[in-house]
C-alpha atoms as a PDB file:
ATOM      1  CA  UNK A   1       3.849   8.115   2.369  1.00  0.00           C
ATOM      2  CA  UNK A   2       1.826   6.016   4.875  1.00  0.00           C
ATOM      3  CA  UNK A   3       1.013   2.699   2.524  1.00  0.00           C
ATOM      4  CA  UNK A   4      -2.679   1.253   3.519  1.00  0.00           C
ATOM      5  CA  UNK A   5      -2.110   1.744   7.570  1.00  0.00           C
ATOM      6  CA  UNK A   6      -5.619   0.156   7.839  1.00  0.00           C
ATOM      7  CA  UNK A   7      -7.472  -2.262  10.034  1.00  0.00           C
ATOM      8  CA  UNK A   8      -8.143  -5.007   8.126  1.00  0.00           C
ATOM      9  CA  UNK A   9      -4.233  -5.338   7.248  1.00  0.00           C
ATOM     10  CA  UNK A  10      -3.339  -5.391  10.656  1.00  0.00           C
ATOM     11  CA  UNK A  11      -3.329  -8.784  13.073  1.00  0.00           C
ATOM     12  CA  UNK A  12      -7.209 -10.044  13.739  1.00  0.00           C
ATOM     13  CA  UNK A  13      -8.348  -8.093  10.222  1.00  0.00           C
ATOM     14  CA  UNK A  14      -9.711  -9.655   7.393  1.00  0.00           C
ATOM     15  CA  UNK A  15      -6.204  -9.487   5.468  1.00  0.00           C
ATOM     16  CA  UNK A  16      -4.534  -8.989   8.418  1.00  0.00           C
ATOM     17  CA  UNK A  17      -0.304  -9.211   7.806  1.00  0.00           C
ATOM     18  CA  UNK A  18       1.782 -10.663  10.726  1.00  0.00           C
ATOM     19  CA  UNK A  19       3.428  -8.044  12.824  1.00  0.00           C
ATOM     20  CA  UNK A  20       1.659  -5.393  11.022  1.00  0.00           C
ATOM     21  CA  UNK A  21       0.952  -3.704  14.104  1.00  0.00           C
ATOM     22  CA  UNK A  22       4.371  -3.362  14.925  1.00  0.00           C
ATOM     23  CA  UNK A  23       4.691  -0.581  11.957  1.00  0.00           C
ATOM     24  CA  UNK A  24       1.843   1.790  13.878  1.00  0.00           C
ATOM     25  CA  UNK A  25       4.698   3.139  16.174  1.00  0.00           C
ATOM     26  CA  UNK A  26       7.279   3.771  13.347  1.00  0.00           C
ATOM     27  CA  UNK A  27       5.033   5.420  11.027  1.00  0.00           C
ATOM     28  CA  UNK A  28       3.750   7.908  14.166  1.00  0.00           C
ATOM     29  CA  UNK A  29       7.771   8.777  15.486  1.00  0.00           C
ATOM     30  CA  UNK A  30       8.662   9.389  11.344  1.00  0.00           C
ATOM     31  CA  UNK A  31       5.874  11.649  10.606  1.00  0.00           C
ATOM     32  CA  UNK A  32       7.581  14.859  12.513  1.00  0.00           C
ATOM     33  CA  UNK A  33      10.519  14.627   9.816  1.00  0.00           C
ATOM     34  CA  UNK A  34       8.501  15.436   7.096  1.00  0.00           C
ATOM     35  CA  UNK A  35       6.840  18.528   6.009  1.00  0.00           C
ATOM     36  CA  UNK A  36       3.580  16.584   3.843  1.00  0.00           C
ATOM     37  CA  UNK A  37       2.420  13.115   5.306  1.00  0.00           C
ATOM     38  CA  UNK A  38       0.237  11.222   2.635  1.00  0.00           C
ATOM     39  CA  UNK A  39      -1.777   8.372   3.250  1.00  0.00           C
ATOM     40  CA  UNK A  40      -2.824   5.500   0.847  1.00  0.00           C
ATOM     41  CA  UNK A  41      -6.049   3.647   1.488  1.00  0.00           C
ATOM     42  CA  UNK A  42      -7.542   0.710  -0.278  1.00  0.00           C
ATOM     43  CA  UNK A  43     -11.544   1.554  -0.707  1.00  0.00           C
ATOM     44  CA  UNK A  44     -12.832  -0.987  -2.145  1.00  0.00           C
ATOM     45  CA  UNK A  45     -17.092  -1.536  -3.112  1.00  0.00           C
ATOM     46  CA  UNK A  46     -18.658  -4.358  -2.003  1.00  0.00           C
ATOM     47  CA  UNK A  47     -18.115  -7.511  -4.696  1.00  0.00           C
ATOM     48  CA  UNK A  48     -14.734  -6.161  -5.747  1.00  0.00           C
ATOM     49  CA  UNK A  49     -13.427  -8.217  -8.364  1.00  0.00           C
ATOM     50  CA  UNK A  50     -10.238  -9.044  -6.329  1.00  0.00           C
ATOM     51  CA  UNK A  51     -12.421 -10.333  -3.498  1.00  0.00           C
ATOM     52  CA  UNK A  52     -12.724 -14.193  -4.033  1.00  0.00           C
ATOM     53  CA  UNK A  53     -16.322 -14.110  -2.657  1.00  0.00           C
ATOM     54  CA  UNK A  54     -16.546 -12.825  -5.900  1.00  0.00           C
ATOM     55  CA  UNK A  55     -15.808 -15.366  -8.136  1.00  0.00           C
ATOM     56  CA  UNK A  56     -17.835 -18.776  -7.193  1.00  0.00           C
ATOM     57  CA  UNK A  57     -15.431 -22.162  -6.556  1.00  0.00           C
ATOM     58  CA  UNK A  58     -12.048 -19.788  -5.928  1.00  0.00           C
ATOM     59  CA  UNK A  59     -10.556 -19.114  -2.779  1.00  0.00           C
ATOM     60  CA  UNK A  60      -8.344 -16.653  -1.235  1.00  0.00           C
ATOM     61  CA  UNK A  61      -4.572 -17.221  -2.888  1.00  0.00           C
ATOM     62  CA  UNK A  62      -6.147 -18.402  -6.118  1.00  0.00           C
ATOM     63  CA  UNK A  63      -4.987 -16.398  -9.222  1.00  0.00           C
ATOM     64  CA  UNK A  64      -7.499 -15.264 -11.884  1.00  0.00           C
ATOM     65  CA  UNK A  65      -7.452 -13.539 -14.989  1.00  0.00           C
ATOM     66  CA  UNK A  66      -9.340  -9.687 -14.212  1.00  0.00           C
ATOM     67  CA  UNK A  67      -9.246  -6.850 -17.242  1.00  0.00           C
ATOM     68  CA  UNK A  68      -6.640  -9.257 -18.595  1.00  0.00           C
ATOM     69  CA  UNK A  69      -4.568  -9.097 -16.198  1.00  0.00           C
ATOM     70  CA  UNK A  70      -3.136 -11.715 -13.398  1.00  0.00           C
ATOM     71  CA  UNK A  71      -5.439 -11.126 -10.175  1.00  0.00           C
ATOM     72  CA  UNK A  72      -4.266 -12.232  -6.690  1.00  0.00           C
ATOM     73  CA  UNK A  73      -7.822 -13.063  -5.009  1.00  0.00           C
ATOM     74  CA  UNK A  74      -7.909 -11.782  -1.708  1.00  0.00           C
ATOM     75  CA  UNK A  75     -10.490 -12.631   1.237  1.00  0.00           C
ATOM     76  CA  UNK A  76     -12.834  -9.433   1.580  1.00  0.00           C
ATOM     77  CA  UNK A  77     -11.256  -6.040   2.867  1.00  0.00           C
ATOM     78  CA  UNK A  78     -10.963  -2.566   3.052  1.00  0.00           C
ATOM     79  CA  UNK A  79     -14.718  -2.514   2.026  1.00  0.00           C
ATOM     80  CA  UNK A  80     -16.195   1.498   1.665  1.00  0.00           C
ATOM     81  CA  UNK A  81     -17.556   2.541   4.732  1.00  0.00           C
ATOM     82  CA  UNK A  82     -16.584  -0.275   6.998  1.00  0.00           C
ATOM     83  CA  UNK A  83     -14.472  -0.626  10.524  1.00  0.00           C
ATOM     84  CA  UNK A  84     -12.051  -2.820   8.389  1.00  0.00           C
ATOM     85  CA  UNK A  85     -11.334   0.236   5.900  1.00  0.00           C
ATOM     86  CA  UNK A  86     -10.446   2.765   8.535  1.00  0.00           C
ATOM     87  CA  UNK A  87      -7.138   3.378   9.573  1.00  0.00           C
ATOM     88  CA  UNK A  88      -5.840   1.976  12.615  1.00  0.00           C
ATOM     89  CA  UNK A  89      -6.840   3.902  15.543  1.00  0.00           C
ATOM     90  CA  UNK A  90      -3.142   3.824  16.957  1.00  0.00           C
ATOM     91  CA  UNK A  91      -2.258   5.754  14.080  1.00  0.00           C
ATOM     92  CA  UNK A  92      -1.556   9.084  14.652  1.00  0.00           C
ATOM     93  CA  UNK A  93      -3.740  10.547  11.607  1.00  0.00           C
ATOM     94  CA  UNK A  94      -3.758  14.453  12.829  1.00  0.00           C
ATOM     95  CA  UNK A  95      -0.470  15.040  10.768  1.00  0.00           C
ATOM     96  CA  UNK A  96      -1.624  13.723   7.488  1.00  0.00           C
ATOM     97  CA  UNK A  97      -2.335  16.634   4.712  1.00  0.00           C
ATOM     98  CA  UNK A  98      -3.446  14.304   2.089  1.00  0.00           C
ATOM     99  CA  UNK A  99      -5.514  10.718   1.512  1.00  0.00           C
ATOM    100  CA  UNK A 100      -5.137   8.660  -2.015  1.00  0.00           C
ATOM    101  CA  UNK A 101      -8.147   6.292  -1.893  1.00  0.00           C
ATOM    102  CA  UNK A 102      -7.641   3.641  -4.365  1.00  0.00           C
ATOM    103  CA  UNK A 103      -9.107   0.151  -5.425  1.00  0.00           C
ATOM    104  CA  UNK A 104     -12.244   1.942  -6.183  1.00  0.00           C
ATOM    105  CA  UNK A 105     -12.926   0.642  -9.825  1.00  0.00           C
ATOM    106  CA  UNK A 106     -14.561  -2.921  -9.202  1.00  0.00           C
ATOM    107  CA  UNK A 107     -13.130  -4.326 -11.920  1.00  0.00           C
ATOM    108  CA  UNK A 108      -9.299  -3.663 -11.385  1.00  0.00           C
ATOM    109  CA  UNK A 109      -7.565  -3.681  -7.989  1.00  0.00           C
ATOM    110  CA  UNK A 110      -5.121  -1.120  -7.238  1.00  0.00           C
ATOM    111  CA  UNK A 111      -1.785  -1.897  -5.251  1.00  0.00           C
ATOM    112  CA  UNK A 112       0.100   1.004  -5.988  1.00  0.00           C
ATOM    113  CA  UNK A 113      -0.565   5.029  -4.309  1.00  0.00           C
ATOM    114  CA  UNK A 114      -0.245   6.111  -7.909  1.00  0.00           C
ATOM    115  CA  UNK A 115      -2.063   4.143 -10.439  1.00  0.00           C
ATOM    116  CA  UNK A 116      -4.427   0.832 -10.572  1.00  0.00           C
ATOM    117  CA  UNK A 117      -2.762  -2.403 -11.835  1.00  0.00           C
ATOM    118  CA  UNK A 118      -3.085  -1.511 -15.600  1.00  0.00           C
ATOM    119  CA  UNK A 119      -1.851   1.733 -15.184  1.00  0.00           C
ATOM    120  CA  UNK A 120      -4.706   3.025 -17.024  1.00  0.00           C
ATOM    121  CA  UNK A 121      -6.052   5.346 -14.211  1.00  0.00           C
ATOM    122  CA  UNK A 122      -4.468   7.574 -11.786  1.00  0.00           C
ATOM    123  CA  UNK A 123      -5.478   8.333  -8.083  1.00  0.00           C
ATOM    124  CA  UNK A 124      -4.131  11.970  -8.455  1.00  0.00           C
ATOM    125  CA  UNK A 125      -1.068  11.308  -6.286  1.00  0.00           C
ATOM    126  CA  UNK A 126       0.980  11.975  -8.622  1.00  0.00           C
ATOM    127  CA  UNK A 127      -0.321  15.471  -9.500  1.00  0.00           C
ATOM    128  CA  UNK A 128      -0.568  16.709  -5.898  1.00  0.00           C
ATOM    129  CA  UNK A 129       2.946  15.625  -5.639  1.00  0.00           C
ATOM    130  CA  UNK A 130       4.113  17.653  -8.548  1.00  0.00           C
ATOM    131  CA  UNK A 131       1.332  20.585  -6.729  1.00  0.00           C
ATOM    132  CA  UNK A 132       3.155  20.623  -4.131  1.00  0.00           C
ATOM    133  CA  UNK A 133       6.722  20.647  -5.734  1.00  0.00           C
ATOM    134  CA  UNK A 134       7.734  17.005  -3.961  1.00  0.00           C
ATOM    135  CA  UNK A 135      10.837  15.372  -5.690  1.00  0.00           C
ATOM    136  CA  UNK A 136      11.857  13.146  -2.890  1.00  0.00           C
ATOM    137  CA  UNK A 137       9.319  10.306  -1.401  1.00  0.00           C
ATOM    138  CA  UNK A 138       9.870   7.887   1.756  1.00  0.00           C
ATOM    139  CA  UNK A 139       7.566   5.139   1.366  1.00  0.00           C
ATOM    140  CA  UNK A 140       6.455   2.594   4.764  1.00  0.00           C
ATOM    141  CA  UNK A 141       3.576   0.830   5.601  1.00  0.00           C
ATOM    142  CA  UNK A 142       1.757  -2.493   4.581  1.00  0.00           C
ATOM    143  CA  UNK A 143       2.551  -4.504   2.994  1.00  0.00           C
ATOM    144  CA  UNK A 144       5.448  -4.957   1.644  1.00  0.00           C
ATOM    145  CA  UNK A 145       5.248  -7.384  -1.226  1.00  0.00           C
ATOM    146  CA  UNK A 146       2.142  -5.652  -2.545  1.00  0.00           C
ATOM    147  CA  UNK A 147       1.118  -2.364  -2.258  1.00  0.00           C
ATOM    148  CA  UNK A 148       4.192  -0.439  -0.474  1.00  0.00           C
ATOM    149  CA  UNK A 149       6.551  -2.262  -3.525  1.00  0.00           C
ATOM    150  CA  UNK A 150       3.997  -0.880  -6.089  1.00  0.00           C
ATOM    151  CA  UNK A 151       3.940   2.218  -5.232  1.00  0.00           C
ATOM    152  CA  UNK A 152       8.097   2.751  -4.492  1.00  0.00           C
ATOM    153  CA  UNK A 153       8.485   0.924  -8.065  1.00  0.00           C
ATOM    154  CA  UNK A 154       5.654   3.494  -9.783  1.00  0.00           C
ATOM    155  CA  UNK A 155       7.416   6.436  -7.580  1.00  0.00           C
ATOM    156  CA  UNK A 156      10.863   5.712  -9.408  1.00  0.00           C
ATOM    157  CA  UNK A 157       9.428   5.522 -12.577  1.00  0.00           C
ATOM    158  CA  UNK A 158       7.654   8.813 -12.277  1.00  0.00           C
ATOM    159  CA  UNK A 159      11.364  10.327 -11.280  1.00  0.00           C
ATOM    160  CA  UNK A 160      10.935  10.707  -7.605  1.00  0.00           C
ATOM    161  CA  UNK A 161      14.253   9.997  -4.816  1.00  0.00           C
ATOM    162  CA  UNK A 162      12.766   7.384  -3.618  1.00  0.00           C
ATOM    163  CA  UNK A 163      13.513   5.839  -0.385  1.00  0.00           C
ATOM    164  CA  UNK A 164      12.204   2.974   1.343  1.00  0.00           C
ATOM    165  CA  UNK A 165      11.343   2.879   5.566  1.00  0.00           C
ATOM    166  CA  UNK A 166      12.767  -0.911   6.149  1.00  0.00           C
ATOM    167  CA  UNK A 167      11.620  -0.970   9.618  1.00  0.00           C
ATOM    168  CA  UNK A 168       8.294   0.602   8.735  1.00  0.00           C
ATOM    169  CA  UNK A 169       7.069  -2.399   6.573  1.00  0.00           C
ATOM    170  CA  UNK A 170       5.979  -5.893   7.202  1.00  0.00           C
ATOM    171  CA  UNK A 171       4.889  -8.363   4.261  1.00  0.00           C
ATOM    172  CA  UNK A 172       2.636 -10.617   3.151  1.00  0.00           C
ATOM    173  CA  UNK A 173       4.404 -13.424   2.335  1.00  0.00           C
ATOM    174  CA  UNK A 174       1.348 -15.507   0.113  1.00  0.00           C
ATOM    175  CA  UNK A 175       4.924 -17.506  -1.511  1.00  0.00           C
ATOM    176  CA  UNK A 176       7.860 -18.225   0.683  1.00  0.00           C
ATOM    177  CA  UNK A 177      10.353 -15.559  -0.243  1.00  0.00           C
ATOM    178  CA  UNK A 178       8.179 -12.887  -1.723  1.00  0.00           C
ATOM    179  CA  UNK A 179       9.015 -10.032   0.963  1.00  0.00           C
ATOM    180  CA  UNK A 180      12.724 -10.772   0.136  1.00  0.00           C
ATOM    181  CA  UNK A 181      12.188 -11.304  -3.946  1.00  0.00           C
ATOM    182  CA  UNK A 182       9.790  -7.241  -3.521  1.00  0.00           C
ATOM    183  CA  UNK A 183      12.934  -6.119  -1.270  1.00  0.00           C
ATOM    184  CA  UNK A 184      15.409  -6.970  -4.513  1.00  0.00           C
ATOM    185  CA  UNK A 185      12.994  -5.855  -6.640  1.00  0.00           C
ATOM    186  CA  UNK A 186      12.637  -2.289  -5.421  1.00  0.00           C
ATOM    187  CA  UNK A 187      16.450  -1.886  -4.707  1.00  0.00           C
ATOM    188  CA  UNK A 188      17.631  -3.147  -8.461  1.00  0.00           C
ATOM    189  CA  UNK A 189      14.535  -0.345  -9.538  1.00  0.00           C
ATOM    190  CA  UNK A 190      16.664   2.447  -7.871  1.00  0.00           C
ATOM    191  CA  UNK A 191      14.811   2.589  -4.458  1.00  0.00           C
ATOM    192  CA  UNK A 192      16.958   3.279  -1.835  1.00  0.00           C
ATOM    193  CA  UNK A 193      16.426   1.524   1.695  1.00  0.00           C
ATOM    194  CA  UNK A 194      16.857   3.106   4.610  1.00  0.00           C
ATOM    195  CA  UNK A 195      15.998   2.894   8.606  1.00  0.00           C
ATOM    196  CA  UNK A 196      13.581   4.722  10.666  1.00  0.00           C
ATOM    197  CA  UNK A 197      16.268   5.748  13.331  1.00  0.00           C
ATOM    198  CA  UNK A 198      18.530   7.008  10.466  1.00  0.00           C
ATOM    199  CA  UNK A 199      15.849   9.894   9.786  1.00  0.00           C
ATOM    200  CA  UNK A 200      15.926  12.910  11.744  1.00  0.00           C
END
């Protein structure tokens, strides 16, 4: 599972992580161990409620309250039918069987591949895992404190082996700490942490 491989997360993009680029390379030498490649991508609308354009006097890093629930507001990205919201052209894309857009809903963002924040709708990844009789997941991709520890957290609930691509994930980092604190997180969860050159 590719996490959210897209432009604006990588370096010079509108939420772009640091080193994110660096992860293009693993996630396109780890795709030929696996028989189904899924990719996540966040697709937001324009005026997203997590975008703090979208709420007058806030900024980027400022925490709101959205559907009752704490919201993380985030500069504008992945918008529907932009450059920002297409994968990374480095990305070798001709393997992938299957893309999860999420984020859609304008008022709830959606970290995790499987559900939005409140867990009250799916993105059908879960079904066309169970489709296509998948009980073992490797997650990578970006970024790690968000969206790739969302979606290994909702995989282990959901009873999935679940193994995380160390190598293949950078973070965000909005606190000092938070990649490590997400890292702990996942492990005490049951995910288990591996390297890229370990596959194979």
């Amino acid at each position: 599972m590719l996490v959210d491989l897209q432009n604006d997360f990588l370096p010079g993009g509108a939420l772009g992580v640091l080193e994110g680029d660096q992860v293009i390379p693993v996630a396109n030498r780890v795709q030929e161990y696996f028989d189904i490649v899924i990719a996540t991508a966040d697709w937001h609308p324009p005026g997203h409620g997590s975008f703090a354009s979208s709420h007058p006097g806030c900024k980027a890093g400022d925490v709101i309250e959205l559907s009752g629930m704490p919201q993380v507001l985030w500069p504008d990205h992945c918008v529907q039918h932009t450059e920002g919201a297409e994968f990374s052209p480095h990305l070798n894309t001709g393997k992938i069987d299957k893309v999860i857009y999420k984020g859609m809903d304008p008022e709830i963002d959606s970290y995790s591949g499987f559900f939005d924040n409140g867990r009250r709708n799916a993105t059908g990844l879960e079904t066309y895992l169970r489709d296509q009789k998948v009980d073992t997941v490797y997650v990578m991709g970006l970024a790690t404190d968000y969206c790739v520890k969302y979606t290994a957290l909702d995989a282990v609930s959901l009873g999935y082996r679940t193994w995380l691509i160390e190598d293949g994930c950078r973070g965000v980092g909005v606190a000092e700490g938070d990649v490590e604190r997400a890292l702990a997180e996942m492990k005490a969860a049951g995910v288990r942490v591996v390297k890229s050159g370990d596959l194979g």
